[in-house]
N, C-alpha and C. Protein backbone atom coordinates (compact mmCIF):
# COMPACT_ATOMS: atom_id res chain seq x y z
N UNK A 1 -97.76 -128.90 25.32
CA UNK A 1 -99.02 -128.62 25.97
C UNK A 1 -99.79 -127.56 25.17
N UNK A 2 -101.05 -127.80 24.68
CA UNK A 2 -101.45 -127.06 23.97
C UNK A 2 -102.11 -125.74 24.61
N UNK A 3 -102.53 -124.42 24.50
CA UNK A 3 -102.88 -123.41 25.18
C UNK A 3 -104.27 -123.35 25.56
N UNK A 4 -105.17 -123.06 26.16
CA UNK A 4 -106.56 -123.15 26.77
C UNK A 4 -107.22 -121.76 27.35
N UNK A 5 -108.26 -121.32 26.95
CA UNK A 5 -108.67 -120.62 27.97
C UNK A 5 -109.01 -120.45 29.60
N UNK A 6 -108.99 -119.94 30.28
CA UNK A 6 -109.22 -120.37 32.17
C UNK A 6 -110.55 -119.30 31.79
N UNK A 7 -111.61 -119.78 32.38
CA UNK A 7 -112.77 -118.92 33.11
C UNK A 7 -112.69 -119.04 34.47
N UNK A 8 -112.42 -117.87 35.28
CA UNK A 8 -112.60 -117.82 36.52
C UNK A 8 -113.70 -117.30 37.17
N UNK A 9 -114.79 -117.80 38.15
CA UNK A 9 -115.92 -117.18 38.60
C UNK A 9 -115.55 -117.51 40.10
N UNK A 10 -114.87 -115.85 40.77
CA UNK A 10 -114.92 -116.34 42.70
C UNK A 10 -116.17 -116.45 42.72
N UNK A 11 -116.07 -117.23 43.68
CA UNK A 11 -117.50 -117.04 44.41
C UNK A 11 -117.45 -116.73 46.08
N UNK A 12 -116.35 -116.36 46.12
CA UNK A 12 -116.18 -115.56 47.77
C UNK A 12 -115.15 -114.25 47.68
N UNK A 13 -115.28 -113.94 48.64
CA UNK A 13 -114.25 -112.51 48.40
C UNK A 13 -113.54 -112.98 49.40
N UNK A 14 -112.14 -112.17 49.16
CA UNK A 14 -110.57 -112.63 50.48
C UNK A 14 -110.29 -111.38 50.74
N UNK A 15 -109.57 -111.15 51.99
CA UNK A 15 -108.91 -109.95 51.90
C UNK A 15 -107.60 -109.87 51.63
N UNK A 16 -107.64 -108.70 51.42
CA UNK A 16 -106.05 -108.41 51.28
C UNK A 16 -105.27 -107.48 52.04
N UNK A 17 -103.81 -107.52 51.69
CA UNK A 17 -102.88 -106.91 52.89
C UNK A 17 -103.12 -105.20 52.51
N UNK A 18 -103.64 -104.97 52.26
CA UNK A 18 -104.29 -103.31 52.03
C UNK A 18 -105.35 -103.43 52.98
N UNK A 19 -106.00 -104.37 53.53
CA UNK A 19 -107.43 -104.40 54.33
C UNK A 19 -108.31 -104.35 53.63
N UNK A 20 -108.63 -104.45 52.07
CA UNK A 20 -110.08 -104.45 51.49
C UNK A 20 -110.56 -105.97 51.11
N UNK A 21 -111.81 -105.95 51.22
CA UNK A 21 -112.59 -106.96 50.38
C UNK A 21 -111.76 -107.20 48.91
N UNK A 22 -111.66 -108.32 48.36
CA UNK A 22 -111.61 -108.33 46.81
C UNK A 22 -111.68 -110.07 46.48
N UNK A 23 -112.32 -109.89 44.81
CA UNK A 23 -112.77 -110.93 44.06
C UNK A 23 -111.15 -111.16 43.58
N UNK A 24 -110.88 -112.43 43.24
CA UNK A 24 -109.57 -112.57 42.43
C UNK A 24 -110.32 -113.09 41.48
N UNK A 25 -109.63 -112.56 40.42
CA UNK A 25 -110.34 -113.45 39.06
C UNK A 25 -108.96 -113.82 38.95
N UNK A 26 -107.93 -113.44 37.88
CA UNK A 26 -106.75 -113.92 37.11
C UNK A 26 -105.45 -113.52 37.78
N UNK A 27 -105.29 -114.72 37.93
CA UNK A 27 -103.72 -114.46 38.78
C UNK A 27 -103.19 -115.80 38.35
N UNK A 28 -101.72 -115.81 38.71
CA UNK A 28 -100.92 -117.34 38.89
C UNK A 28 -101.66 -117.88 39.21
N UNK A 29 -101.84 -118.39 40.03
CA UNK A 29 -102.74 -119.54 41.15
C UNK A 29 -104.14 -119.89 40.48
N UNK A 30 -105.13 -118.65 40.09
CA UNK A 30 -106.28 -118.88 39.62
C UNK A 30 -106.49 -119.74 38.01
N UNK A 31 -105.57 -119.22 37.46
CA UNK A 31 -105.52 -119.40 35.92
C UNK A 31 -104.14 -119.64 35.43
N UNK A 32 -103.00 -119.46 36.28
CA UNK A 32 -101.76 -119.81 35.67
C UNK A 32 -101.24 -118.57 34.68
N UNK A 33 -101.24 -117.56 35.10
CA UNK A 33 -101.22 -116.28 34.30
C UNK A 33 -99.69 -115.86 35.03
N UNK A 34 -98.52 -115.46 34.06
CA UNK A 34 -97.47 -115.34 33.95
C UNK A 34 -97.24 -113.70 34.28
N UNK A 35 -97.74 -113.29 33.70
CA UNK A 35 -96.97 -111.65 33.91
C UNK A 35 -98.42 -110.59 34.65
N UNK A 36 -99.81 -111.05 34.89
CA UNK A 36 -100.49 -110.28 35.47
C UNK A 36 -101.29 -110.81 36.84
N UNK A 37 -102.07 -109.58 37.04
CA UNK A 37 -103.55 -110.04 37.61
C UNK A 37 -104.40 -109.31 37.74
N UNK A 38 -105.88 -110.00 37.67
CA UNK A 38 -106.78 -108.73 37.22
C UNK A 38 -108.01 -109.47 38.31
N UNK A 39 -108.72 -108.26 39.23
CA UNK A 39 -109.69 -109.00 40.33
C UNK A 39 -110.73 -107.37 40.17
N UNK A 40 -111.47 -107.59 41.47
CA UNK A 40 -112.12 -106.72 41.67
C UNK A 40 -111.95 -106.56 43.20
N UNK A 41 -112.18 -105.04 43.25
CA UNK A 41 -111.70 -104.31 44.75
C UNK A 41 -112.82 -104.13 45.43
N UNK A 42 -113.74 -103.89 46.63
CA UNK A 42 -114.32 -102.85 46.97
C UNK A 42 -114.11 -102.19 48.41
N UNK A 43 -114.36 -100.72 48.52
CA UNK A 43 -113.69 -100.14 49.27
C UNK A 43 -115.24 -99.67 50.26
N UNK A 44 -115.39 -100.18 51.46
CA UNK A 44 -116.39 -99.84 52.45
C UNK A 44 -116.78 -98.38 52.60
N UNK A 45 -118.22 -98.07 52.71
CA UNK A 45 -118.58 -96.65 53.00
C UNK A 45 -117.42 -95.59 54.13
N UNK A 46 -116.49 -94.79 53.68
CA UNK A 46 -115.61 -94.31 54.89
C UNK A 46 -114.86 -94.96 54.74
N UNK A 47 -114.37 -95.99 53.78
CA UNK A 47 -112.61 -96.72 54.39
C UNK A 47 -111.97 -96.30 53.66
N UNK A 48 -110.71 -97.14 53.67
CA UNK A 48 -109.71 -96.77 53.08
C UNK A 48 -108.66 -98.14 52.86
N UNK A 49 -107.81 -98.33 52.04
CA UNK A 49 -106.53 -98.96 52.25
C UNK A 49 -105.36 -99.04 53.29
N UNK A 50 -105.09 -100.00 53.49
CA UNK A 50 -103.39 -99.31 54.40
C UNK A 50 -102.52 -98.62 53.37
N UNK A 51 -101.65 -98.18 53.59
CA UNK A 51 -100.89 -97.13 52.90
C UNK A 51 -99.85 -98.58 52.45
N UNK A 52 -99.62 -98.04 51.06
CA UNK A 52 -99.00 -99.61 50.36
C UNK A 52 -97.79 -98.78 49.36
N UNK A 53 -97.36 -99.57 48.69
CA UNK A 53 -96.81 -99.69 47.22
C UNK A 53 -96.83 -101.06 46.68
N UNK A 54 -96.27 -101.86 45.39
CA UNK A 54 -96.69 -102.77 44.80
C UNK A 54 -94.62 -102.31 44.16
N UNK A 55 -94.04 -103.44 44.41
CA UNK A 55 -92.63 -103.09 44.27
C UNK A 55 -92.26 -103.72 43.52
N UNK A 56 -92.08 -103.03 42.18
CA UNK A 56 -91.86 -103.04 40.63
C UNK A 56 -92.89 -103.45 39.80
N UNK A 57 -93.78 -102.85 40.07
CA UNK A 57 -95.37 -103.45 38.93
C UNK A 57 -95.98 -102.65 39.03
N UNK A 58 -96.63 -102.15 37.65
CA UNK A 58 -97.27 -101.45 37.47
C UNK A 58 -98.75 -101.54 37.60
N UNK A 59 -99.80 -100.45 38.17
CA UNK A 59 -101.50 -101.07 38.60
C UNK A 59 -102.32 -100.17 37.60
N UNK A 60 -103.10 -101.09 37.10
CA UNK A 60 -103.88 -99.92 36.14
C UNK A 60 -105.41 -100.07 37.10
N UNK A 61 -106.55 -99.24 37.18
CA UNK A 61 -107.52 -99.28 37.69
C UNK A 61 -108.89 -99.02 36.69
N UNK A 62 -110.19 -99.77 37.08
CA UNK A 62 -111.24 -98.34 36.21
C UNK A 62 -112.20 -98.73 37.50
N UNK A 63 -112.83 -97.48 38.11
CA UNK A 63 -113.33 -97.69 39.15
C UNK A 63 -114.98 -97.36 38.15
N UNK A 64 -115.47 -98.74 38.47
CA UNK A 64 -116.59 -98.49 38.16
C UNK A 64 -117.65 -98.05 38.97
N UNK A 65 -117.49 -97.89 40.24
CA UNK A 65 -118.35 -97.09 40.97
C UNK A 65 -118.20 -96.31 42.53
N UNK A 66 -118.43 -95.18 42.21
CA UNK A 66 -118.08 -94.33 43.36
C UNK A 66 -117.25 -93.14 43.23
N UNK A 67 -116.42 -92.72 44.75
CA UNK A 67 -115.37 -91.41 44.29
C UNK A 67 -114.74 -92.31 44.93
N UNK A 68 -113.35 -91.85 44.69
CA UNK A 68 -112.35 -92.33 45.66
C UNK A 68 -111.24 -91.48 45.46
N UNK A 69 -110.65 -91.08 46.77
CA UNK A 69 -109.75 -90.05 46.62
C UNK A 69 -108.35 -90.57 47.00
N UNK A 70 -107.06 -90.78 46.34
CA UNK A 70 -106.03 -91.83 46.47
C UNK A 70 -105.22 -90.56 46.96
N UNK A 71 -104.35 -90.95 48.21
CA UNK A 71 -103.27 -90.02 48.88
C UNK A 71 -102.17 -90.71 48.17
N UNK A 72 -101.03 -89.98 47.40
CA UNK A 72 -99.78 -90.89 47.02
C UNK A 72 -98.32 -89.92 47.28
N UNK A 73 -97.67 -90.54 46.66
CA UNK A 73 -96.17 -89.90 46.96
C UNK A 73 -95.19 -90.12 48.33
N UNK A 74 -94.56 -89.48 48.25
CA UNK A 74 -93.94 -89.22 49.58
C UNK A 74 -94.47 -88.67 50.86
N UNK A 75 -95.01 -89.43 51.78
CA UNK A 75 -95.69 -88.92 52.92
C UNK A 75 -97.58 -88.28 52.70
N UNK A 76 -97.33 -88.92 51.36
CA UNK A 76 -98.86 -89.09 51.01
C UNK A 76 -99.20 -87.85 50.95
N UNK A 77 -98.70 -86.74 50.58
CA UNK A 77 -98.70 -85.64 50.72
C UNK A 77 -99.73 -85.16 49.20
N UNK A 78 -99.50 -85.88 47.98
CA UNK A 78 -100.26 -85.58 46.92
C UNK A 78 -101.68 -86.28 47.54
N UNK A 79 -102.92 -85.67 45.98
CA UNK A 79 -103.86 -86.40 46.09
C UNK A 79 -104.63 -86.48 45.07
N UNK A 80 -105.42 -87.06 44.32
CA UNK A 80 -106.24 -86.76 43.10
C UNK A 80 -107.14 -87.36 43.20
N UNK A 81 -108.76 -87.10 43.57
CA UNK A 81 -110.01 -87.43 43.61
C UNK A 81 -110.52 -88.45 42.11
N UNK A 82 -111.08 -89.55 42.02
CA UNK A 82 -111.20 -90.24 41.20
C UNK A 82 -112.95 -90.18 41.15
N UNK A 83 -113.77 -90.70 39.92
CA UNK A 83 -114.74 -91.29 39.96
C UNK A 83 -115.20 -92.39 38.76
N UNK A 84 -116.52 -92.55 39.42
CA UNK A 84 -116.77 -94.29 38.38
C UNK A 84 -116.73 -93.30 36.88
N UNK A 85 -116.07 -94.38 36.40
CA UNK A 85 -115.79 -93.84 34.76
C UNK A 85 -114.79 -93.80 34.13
N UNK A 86 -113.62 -93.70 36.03
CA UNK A 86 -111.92 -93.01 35.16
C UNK A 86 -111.33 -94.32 35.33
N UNK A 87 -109.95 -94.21 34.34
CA UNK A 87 -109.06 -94.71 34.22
C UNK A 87 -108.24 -94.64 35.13
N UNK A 88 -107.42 -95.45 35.92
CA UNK A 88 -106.34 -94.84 36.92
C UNK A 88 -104.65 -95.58 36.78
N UNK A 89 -104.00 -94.71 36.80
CA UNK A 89 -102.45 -95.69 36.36
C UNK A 89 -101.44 -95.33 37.69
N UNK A 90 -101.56 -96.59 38.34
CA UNK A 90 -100.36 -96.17 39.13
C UNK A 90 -98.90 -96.82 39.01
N UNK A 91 -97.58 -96.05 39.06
CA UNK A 91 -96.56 -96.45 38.48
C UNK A 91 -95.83 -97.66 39.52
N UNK A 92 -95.18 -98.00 39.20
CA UNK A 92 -94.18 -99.37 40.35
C UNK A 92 -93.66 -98.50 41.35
N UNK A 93 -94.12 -98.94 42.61
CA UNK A 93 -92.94 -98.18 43.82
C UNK A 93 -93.43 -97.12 44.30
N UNK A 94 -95.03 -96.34 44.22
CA UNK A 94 -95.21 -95.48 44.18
C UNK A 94 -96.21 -95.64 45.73
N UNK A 95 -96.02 -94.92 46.97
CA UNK A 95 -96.56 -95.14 47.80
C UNK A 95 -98.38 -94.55 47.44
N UNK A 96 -99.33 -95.54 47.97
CA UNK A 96 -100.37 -94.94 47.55
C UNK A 96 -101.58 -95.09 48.46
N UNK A 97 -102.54 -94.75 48.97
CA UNK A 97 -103.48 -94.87 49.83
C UNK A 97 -105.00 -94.52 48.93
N UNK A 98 -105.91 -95.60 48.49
CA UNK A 98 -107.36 -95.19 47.93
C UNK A 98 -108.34 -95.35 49.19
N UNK A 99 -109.12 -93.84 49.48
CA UNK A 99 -110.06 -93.79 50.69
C UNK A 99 -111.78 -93.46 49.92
N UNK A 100 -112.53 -94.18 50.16
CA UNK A 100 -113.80 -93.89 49.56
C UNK A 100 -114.44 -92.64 50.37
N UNK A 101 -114.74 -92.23 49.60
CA UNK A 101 -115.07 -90.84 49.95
C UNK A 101 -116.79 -90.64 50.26
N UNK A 102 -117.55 -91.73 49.69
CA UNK A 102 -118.45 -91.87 50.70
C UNK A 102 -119.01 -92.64 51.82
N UNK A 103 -119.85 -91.79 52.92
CA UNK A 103 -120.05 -92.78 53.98
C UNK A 103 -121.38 -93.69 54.40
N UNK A 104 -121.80 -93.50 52.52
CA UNK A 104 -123.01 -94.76 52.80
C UNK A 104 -123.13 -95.59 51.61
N UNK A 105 -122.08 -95.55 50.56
CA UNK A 105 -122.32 -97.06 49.65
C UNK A 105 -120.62 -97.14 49.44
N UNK A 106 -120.62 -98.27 48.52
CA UNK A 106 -118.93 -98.75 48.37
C UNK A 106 -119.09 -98.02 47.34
N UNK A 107 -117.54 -98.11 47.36
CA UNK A 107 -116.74 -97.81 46.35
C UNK A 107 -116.23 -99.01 45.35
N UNK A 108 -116.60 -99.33 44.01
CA UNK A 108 -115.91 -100.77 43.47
C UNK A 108 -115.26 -100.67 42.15
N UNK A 109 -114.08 -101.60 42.25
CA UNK A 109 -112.66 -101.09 40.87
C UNK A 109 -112.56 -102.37 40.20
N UNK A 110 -112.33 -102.43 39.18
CA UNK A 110 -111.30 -103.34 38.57
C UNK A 110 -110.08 -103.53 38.29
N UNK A 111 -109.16 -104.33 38.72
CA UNK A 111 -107.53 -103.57 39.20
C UNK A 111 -106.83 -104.64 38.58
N UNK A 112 -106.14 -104.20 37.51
CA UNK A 112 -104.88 -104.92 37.03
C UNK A 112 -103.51 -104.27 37.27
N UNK A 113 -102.39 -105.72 37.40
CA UNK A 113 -101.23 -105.63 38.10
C UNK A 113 -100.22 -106.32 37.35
N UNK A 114 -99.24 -106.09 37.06
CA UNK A 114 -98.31 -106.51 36.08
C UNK A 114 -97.27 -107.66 37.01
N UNK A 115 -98.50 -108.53 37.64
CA UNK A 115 -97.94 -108.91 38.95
C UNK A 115 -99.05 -110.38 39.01
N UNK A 116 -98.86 -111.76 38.53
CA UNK A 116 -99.34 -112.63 38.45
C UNK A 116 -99.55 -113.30 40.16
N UNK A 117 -99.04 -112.53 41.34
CA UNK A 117 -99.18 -113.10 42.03
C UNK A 117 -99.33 -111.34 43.03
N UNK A 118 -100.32 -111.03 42.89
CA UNK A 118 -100.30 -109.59 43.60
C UNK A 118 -100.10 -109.43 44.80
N UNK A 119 -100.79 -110.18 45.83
CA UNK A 119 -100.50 -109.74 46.96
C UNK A 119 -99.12 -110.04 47.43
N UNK A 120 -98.29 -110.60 46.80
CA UNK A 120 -96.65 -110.92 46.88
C UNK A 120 -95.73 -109.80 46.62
N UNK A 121 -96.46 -108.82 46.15
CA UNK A 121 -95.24 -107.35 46.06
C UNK A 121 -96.05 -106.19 46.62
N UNK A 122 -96.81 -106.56 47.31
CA UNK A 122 -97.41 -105.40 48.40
C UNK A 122 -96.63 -105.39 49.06
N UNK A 123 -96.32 -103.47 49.62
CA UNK A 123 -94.95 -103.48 50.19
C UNK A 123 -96.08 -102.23 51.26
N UNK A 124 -96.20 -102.37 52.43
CA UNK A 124 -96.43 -101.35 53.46
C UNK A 124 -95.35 -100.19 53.42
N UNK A 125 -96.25 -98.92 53.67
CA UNK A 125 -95.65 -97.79 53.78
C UNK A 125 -96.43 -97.15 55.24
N UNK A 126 -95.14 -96.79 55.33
CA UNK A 126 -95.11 -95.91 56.98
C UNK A 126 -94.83 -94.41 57.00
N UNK A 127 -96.41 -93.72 56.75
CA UNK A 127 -95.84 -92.04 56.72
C UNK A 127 -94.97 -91.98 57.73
N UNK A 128 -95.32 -92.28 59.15
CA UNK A 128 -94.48 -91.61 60.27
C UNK A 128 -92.80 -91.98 59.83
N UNK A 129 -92.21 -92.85 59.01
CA UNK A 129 -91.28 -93.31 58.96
C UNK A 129 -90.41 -92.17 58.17
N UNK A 130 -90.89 -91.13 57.68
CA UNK A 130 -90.62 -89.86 57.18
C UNK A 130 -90.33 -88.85 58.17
């Protein structure tokens, strides 16, 4: 079978088990992509994610617009304020929560996952479970 390019154009947004809006561009399913996936996020004026991890894959981010301030670690206890411009790397296994930090436009990312089928290693995290 010879190799091909996939162009993917959503033309609807799905949600996901974090609770946000998002575009899938490249995943298994979309394009037949083996080891990733790469979509677009956006995070509502005031929201936030459910509190997640992604179990054994690594997420790289570049938020092209907005702040967003991600709670991570153990009991979400860390935090590091982001904005459009940065780079963001989060490691496999790492509990993490991204909340837009403003309460009148979105927040929007581009999010790759070392995870061809992403929403399949979203793993819910339960501060109280601490």
């Amino acid at each position: 079978m010879e190799a091909s390019i996939v162009t993917v154009r959503p033309e609807s947004m799905s949600g996901s088990l974090q609770k946000l809006a998002m575009f899938v561009g490249i995943s298994g399913p979309s394009a037949g992509a083996t080891r990733l996936s790469l979509y677009k996020v956006l995070i509502p004026p005031g929201g936030k994610a459910e509190p997640h991890s992604h179990a054994g894959h690594e997420t790289a981010i570049y938020l092209i617009k907005g702040r967003v301030e991600t709670r991570y670690g153990e009991g979400l206890r860390q935090s590091v304020i982001n904005q459009a411009g940065d780079f963001i790397f989060i490691p496999p296994d790492l509990p993490h929560q991204p909340v837009n930090l403003s309460d009148t436009e979105f927040a929007e990312a581009i999010v790759a996952r070392s995870d061809p089928n992403e929403q399949e290693s979203v793993v819910p995290y339960s501060v109280e479970a601490e």
